[in-house]
Protein backbone atom coordinates (compact mmCIF):
# COMPACT_ATOMS: atom_id res chain seq x y z
CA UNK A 1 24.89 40.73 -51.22
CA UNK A 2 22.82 42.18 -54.02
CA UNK A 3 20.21 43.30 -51.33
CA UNK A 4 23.01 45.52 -49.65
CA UNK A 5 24.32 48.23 -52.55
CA UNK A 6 26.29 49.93 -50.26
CA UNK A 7 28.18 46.28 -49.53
CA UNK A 8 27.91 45.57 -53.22
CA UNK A 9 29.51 48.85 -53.59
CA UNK A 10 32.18 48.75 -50.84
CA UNK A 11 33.55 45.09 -52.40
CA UNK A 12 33.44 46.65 -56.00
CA UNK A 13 35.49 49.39 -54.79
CA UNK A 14 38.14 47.17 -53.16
CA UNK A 15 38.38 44.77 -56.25
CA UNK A 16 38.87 47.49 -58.22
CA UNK A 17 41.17 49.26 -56.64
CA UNK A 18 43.22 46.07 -56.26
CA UNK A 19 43.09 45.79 -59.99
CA UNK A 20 44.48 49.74 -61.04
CA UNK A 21 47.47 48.91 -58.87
CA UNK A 22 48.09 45.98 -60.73
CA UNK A 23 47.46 47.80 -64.00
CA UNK A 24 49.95 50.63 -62.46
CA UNK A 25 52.69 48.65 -61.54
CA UNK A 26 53.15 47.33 -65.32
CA UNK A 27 54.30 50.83 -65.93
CA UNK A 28 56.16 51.31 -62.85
CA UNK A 29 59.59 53.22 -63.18
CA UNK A 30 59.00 54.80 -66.59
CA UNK A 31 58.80 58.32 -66.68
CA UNK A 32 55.40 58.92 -67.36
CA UNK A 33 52.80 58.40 -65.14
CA UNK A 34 49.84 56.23 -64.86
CA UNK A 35 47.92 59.66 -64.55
CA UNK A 36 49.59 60.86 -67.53
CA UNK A 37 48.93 57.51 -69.55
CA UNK A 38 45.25 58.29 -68.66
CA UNK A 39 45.46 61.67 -69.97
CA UNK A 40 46.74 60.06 -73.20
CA UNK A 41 44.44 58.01 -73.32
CA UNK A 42 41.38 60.54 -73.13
CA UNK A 43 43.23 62.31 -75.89
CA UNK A 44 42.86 58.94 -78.36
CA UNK A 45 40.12 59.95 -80.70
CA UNK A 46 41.30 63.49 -81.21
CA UNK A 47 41.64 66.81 -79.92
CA UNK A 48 40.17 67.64 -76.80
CA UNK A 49 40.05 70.92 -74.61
CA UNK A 50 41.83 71.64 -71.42
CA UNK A 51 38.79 72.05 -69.47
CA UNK A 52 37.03 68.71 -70.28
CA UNK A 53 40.38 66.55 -69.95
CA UNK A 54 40.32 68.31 -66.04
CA UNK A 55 36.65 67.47 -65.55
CA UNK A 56 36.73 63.84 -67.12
CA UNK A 57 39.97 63.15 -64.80
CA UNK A 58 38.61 65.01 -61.46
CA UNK A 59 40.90 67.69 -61.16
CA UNK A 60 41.47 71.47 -61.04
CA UNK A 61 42.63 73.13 -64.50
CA UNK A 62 46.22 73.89 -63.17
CA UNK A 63 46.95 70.35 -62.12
CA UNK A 64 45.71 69.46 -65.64
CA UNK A 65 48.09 71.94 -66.88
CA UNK A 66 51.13 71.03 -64.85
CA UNK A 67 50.14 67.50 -66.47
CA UNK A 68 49.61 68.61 -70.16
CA UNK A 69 52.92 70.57 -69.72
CA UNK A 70 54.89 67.44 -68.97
CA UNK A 71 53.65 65.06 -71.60
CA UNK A 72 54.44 68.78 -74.17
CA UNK A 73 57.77 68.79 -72.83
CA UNK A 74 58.15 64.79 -73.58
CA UNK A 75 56.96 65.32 -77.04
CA UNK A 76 53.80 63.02 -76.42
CA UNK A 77 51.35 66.05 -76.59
CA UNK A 78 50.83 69.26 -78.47
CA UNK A 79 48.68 72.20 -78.16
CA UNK A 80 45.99 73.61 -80.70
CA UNK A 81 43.31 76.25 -81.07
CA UNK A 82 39.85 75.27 -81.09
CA UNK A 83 38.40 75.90 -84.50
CA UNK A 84 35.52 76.88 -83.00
CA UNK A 85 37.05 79.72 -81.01
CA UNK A 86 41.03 80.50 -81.44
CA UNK A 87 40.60 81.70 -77.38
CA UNK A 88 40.41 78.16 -76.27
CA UNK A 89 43.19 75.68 -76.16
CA UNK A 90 42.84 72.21 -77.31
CA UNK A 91 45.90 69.22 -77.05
CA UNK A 92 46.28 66.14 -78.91
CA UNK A 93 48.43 63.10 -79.25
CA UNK A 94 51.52 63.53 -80.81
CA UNK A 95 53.18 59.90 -82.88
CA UNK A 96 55.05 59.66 -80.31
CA UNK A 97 52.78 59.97 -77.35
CA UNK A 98 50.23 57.34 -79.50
CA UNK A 99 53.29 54.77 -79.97
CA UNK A 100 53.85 54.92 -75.93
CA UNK A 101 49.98 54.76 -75.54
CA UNK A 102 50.02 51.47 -77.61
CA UNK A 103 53.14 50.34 -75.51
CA UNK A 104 51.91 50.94 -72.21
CA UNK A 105 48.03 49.19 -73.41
CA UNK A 106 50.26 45.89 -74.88
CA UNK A 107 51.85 45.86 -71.37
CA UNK A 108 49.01 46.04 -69.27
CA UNK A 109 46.76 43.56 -71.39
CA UNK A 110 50.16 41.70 -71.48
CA UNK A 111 50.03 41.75 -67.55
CA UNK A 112 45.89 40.95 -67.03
CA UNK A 113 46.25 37.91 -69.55
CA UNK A 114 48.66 36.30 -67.32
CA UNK A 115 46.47 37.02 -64.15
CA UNK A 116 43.44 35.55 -66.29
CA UNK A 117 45.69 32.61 -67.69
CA UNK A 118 45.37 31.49 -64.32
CA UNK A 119 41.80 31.51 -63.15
CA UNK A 120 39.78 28.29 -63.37
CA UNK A 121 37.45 28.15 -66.99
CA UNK A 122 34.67 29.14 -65.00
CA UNK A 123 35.94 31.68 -63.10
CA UNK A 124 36.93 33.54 -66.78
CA UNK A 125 33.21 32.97 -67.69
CA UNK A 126 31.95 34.65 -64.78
CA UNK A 127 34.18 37.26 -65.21
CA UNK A 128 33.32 37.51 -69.05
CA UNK A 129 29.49 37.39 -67.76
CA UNK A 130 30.21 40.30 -65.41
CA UNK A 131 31.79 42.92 -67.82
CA UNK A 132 28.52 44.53 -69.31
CA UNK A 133 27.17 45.35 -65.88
CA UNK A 134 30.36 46.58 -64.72
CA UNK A 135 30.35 48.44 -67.83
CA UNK A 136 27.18 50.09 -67.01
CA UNK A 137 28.58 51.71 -63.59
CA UNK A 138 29.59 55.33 -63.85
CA UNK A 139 27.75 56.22 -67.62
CA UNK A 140 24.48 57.26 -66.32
C-alpha cells in the first residue's frame, strides 16, 4: 500500500469521507449547516475577508455570500470594513455565532469520543500515531 499513492490516496479519501458524514450528522436538523459551521469556524481567530473565506472553502464569491448572508440574518455573523481599505468587506463571529461554534465542536468531539471509546487500545494508538502525517496532507 505505501508503494501505490494513488491507492493510499483513494482509501484516505473513502475513510475520510466516511468520517465528515459522521461529523455532519451530529448536527443534523439544526438550522445551520455543516457548510455554515465551517464558515464559522474559519472566522474563529478574527475577521476575515469575503474573498479568502470563498477561496479557503472552494467556492465562487456569491455562494459565499448567499452563505455569509444567512449566518447575518441568524445573528451568528456581522460585516466590517477592512482597516486597511474601507472598499473591502470583512465578517466576523458574532457571541452568538461563537457560543453555537462551541456547541456544535462539544457535539461532534462528544460524537468521535464515543466512536473512539470503542476501538481496541491499540487501535487508538495507531490512530494517535497517524494524526501528524495526516496532518501534513493538504498544507504544502
Amino acid at each position: 500500500m505505501k508503494d501505490d499513492p494513488a491507492g493510499l490516496a483513494e482509501q484516505v479519501s473513502s475513510v475520510l469521507r466516511h468520517l465528515v458524514f459522521l461529523l455532519r450528522r451530529t448536527v443534523a436538523g439544526q438550522p445551520v449547516t455543516s457548510q455554515q459551521y465551517g464558515v464559522l469556524g474559519s472566522l474563529e481567530h478574527g475577521a476575515r475577508r469575503m474573498t479568502e473565506l470563498a477561496e479557503e472553502h472552494g467556492v465562487q464569491l456569491p455562494t459565499m455570500t448567499v452563505q455569509i448572508n444567512r449566518l447575518e440574518d441568524a445573528g451568528l455573523v456581522a460585516r466590517g470594513t477592512d482597516p486597511a481599505d474601507a472598499r473591502v468587506r470583512t465578517v466576523e463571529l458574532t457571541g452568538e455565532g461563537r457560543v453555537r461554534l462551541r456547541a456544535v465542536r462539544e457535539a461532534r468531539i462528544a460524537r468521535l469520543t464515543e466512536e473512539l471509546a470503542a476501538l481496541t487500545d491499540e487501535e487508538r494508538a495507531a490512530l494517535a500515531a497517524a494524526l501528524p502525517v495526516l496532518a501534513k496532507l493538504g498544507r504544502s
